[in-house]
C-alpha atoms as a PDB file:
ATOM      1  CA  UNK A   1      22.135  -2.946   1.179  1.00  0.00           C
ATOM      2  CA  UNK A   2      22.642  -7.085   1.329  1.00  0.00           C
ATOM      3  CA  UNK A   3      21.007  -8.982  -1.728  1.00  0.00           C
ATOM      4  CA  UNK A   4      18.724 -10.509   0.579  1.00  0.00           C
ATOM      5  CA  UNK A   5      17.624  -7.650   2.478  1.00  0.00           C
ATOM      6  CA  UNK A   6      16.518  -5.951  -1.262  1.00  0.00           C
ATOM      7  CA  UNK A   7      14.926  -9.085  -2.175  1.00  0.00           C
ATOM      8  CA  UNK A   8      12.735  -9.181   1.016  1.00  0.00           C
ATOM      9  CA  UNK A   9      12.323  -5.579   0.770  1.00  0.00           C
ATOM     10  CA  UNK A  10      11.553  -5.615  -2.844  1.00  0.00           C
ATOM     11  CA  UNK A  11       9.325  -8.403  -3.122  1.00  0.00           C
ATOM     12  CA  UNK A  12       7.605  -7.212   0.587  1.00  0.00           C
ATOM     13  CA  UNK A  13       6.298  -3.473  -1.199  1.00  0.00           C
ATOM     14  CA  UNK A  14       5.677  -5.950  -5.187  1.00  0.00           C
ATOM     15  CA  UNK A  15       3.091  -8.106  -3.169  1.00  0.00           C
ATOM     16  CA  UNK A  16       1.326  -5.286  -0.859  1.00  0.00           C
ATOM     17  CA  UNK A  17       1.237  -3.084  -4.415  1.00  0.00           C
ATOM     18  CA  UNK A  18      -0.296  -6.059  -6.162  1.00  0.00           C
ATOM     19  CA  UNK A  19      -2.936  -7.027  -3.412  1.00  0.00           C
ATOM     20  CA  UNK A  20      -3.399  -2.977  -2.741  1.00  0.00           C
ATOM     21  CA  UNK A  21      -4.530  -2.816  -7.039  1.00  0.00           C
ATOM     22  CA  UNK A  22      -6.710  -6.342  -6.216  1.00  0.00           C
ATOM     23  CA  UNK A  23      -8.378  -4.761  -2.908  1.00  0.00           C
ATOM     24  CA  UNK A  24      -9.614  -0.926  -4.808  1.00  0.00           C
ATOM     25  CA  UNK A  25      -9.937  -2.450  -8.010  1.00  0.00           C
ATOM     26  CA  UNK A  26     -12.333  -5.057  -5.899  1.00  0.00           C
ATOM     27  CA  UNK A  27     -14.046  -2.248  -4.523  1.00  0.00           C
ATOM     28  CA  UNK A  28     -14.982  -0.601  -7.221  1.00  0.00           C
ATOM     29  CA  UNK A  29     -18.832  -2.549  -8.303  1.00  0.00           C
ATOM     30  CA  UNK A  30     -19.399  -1.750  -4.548  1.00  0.00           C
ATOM     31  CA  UNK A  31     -18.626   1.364  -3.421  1.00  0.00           C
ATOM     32  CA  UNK A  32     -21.973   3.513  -3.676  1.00  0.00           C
ATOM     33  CA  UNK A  33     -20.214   7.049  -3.685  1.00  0.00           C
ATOM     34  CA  UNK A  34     -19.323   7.561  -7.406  1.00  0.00           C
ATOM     35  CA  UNK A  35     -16.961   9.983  -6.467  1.00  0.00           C
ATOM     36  CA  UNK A  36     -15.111   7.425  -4.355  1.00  0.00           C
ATOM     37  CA  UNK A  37     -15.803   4.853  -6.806  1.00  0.00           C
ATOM     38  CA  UNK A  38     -13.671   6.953  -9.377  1.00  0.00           C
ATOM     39  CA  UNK A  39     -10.923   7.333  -7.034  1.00  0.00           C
ATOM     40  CA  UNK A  40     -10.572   3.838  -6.575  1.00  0.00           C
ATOM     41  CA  UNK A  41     -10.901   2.777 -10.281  1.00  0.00           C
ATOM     42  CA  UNK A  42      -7.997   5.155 -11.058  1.00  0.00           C
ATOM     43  CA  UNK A  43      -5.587   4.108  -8.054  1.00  0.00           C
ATOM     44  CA  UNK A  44      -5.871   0.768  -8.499  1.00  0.00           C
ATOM     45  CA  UNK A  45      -4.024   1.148 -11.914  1.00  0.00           C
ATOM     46  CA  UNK A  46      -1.619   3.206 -10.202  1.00  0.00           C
ATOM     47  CA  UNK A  47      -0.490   0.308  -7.619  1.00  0.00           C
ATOM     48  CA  UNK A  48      -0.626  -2.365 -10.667  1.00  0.00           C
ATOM     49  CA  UNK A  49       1.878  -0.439 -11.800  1.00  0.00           C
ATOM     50  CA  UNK A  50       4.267   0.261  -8.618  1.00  0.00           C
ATOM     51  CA  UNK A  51       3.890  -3.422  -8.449  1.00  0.00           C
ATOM     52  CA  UNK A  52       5.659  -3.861 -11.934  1.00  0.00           C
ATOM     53  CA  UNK A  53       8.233  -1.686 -11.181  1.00  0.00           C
ATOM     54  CA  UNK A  54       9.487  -3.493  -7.425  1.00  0.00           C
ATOM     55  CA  UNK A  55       9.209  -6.218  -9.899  1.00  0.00           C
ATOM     56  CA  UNK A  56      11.554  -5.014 -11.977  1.00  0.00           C
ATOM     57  CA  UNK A  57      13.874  -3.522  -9.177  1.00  0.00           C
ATOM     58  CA  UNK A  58      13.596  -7.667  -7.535  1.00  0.00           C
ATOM     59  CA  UNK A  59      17.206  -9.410  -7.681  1.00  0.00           C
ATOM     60  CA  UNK A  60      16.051 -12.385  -9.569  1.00  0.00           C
ATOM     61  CA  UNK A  61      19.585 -12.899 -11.504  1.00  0.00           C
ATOM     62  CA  UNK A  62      21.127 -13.832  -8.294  1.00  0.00           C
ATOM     63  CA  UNK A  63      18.884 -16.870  -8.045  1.00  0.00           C
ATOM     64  CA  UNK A  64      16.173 -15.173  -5.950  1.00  0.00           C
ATOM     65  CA  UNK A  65      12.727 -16.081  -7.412  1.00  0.00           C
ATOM     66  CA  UNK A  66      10.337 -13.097  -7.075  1.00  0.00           C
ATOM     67  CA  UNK A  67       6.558 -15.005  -6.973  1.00  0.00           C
ATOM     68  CA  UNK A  68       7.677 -17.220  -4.234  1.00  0.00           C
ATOM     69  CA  UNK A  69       9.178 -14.323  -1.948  1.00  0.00           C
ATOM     70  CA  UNK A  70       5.895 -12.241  -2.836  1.00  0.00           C
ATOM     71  CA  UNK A  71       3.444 -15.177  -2.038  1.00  0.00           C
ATOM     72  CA  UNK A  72       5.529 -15.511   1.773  1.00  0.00           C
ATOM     73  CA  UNK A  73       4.764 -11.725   1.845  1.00  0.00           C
ATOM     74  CA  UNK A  74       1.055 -12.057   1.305  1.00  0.00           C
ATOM     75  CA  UNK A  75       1.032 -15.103   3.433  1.00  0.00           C
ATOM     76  CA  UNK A  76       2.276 -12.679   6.462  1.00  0.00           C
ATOM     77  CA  UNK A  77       0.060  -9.651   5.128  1.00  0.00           C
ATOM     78  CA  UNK A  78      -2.879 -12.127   4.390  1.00  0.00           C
ATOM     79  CA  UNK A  79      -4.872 -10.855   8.149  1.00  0.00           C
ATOM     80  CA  UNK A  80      -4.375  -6.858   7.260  1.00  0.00           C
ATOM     81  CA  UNK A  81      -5.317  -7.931   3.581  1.00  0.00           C
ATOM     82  CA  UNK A  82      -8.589  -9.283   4.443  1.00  0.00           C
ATOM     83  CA  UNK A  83      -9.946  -7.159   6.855  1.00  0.00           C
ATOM     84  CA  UNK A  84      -9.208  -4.479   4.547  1.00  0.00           C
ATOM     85  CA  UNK A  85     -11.018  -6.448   1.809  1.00  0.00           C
ATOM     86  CA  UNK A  86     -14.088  -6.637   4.274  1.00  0.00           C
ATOM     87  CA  UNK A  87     -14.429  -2.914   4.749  1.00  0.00           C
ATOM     88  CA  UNK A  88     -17.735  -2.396   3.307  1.00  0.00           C
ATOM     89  CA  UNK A  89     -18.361   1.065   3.325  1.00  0.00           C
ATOM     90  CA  UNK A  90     -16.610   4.224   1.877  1.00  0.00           C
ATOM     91  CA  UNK A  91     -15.300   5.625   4.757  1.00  0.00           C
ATOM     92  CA  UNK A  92     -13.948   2.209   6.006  1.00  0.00           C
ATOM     93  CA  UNK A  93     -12.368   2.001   2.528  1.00  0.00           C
ATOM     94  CA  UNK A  94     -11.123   5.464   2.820  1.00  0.00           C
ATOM     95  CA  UNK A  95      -9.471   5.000   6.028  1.00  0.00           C
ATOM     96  CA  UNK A  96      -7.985   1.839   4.860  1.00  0.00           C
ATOM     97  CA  UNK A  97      -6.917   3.385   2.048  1.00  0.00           C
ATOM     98  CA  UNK A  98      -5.490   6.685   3.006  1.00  0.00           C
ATOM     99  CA  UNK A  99      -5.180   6.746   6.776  1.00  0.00           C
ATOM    100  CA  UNK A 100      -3.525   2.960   7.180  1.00  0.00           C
ATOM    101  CA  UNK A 101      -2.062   1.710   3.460  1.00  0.00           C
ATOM    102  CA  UNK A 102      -1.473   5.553   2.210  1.00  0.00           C
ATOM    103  CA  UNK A 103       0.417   6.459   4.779  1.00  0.00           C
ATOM    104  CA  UNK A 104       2.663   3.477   5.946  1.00  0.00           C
ATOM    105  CA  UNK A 105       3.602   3.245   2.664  1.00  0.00           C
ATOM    106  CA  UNK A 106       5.186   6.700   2.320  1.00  0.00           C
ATOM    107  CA  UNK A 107       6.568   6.409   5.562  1.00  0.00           C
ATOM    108  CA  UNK A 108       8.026   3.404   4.965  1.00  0.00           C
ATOM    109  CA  UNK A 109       9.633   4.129   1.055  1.00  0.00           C
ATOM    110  CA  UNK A 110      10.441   7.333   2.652  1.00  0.00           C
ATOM    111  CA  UNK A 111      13.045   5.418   4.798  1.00  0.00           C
ATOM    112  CA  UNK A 112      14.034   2.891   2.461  1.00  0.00           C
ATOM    113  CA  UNK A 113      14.597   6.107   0.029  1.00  0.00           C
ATOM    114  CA  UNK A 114      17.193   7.136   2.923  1.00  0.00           C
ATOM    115  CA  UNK A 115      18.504   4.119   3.454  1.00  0.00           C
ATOM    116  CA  UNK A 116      19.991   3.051  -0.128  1.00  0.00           C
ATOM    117  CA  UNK A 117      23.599   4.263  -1.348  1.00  0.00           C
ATOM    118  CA  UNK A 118      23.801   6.274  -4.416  1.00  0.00           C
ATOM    119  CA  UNK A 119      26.505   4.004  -6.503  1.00  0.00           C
ATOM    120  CA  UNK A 120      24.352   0.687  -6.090  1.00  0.00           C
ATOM    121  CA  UNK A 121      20.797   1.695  -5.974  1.00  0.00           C
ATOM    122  CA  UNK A 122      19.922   3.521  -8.883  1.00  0.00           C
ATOM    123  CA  UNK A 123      16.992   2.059 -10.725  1.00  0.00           C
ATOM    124  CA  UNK A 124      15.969   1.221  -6.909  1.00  0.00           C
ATOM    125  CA  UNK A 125      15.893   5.284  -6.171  1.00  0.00           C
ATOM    126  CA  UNK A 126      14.655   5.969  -9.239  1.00  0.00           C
ATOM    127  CA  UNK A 127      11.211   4.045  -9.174  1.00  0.00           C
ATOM    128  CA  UNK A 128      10.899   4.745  -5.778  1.00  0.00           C
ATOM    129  CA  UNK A 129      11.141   8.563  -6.443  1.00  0.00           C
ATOM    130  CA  UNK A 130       8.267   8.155  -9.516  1.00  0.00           C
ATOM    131  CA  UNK A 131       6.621   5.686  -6.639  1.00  0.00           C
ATOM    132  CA  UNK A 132       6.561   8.147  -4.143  1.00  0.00           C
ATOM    133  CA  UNK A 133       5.074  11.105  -5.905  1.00  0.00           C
ATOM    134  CA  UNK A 134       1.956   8.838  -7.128  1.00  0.00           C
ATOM    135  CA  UNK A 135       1.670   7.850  -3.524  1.00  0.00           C
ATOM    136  CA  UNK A 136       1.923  11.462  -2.144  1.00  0.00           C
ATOM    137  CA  UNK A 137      -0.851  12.483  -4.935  1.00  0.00           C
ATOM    138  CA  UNK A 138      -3.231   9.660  -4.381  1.00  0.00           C
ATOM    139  CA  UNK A 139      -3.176  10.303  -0.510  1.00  0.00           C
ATOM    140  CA  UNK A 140      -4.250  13.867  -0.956  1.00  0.00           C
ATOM    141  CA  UNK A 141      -6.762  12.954  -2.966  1.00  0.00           C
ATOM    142  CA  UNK A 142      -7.852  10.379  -0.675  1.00  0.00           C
ATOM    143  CA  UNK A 143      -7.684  12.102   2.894  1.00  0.00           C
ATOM    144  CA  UNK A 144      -9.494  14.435   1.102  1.00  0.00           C
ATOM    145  CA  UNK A 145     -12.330  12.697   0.260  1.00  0.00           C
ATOM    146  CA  UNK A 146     -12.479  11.331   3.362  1.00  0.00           C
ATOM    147  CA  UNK A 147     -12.320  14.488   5.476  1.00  0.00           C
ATOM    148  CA  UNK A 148     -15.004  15.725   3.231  1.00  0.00           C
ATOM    149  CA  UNK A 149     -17.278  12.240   4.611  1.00  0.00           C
ATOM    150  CA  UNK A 150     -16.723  12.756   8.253  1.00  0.00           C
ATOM    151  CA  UNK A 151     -19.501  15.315   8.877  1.00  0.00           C
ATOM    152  CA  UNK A 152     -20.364  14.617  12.544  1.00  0.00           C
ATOM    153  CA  UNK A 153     -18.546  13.263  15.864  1.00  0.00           C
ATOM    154  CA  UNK A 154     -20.096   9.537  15.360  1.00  0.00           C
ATOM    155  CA  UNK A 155     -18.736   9.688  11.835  1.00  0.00           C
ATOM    156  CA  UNK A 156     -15.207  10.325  13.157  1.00  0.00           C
ATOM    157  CA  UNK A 157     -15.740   8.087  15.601  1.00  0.00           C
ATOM    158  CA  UNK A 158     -16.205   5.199  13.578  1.00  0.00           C
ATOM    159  CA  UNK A 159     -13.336   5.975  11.390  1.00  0.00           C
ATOM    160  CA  UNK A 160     -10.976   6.151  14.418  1.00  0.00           C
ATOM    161  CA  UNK A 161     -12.069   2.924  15.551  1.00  0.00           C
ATOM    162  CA  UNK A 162     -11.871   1.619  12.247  1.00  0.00           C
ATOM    163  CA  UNK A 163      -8.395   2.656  12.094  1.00  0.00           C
ATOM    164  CA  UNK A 164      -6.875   1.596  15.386  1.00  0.00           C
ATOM    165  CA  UNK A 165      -8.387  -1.987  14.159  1.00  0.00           C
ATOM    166  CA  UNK A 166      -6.891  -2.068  10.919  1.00  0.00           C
ATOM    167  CA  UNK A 167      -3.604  -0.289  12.412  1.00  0.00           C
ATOM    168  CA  UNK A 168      -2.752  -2.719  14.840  1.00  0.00           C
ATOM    169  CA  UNK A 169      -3.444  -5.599  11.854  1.00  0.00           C
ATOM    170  CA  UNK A 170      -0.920  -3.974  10.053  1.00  0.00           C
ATOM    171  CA  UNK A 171       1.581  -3.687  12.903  1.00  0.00           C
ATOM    172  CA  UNK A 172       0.520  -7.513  13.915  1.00  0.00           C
ATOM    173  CA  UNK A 173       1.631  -8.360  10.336  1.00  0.00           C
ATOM    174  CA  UNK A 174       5.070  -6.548  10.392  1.00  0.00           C
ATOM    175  CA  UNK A 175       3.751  -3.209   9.036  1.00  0.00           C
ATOM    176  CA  UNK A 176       4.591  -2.228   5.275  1.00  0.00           C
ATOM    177  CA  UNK A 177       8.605  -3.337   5.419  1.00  0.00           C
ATOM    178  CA  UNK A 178       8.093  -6.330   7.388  1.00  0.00           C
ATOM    179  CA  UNK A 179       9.795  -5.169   9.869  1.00  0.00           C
END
């Protein structure tokens, strides 16, 4: 994998982590469902964290700078971002959560995971392994308490909706990889 390509890459998955803590941890004085509210108070710590370690997988000895490459990235995410900030409601949070930023993200380190060589990308594969199996977990978790919410047809409804909205966003913006 080019330099450039990992520092786009890197930096890309650093600012979505770091917005992704921002957005649940935001969430949290709002969301009525305490059981929700718990779920978001703990995975917001979790994606703090997968945002340190993309920051420590960034190329930043080879004169890349990591803040401004992550700041472009929220630039282009900024749309997705806020709409997802506006959900104001559980299951709007849930589906943003689990069914949009959940699952792109898997999909998408998933790849990346195939993509990288085994002599130079270590420490890459390595994080992205420990990354991965939070991300797996916390989906679970979440698509579960969301299936649990969806009790009727309008109910499932409105999620769908909710998600083709925040889907195409995402897509709009270049999806997870900025690609």
């Amino acid at each position: 994998m080019r330099l450039e390509r990992l520092a786009a890459d890197v930096s890309r998955h650093c600012a979505l982590e770091r917005a992704w803590f921002e957005i649940l941890g935001g969430w949290v004085p709002t969301t009525a469902d305490p059981e929700v509210k718990l779920q978001f108070a703990q995975q917001s710590h979790h994606h703090a964290w997968h945002a340190e370690l993309w920051a420590g997988c960034f190329p930043d000895a080879y004169g890349f700078d990591l803040e401004s490459a992550c700041r472009a990235a929220t630039s282009q995410l900024a749309p997705f971002l806020d709409a997802c900030r506006a959900e104001s409601d559980g299951v709007g949070r849930l589906v943003a959560a689990y069914r949009i930023v959940g699952t792109a993200k898997i999909a998408a380190y998933d790849a990346w995971a195939d993509q990288l060589d085994d002599v130079g990308a270590g420490a890459t594969r390595r994080w992205l392994e420990k990354i991965l199996a939070d991300e797996i977990a916390d989906l679970r978790a979440g698509l579960g308490l969301l299936s649990r919410r969806l009790q009727d047809g309008s109910a499932v409804a409105n999620a769908a909706s909710r998600q083709v909205r925040l889907e195409s966003l995402l897509w709009e913006a270049g999806g997870v990889s900025g690609r």
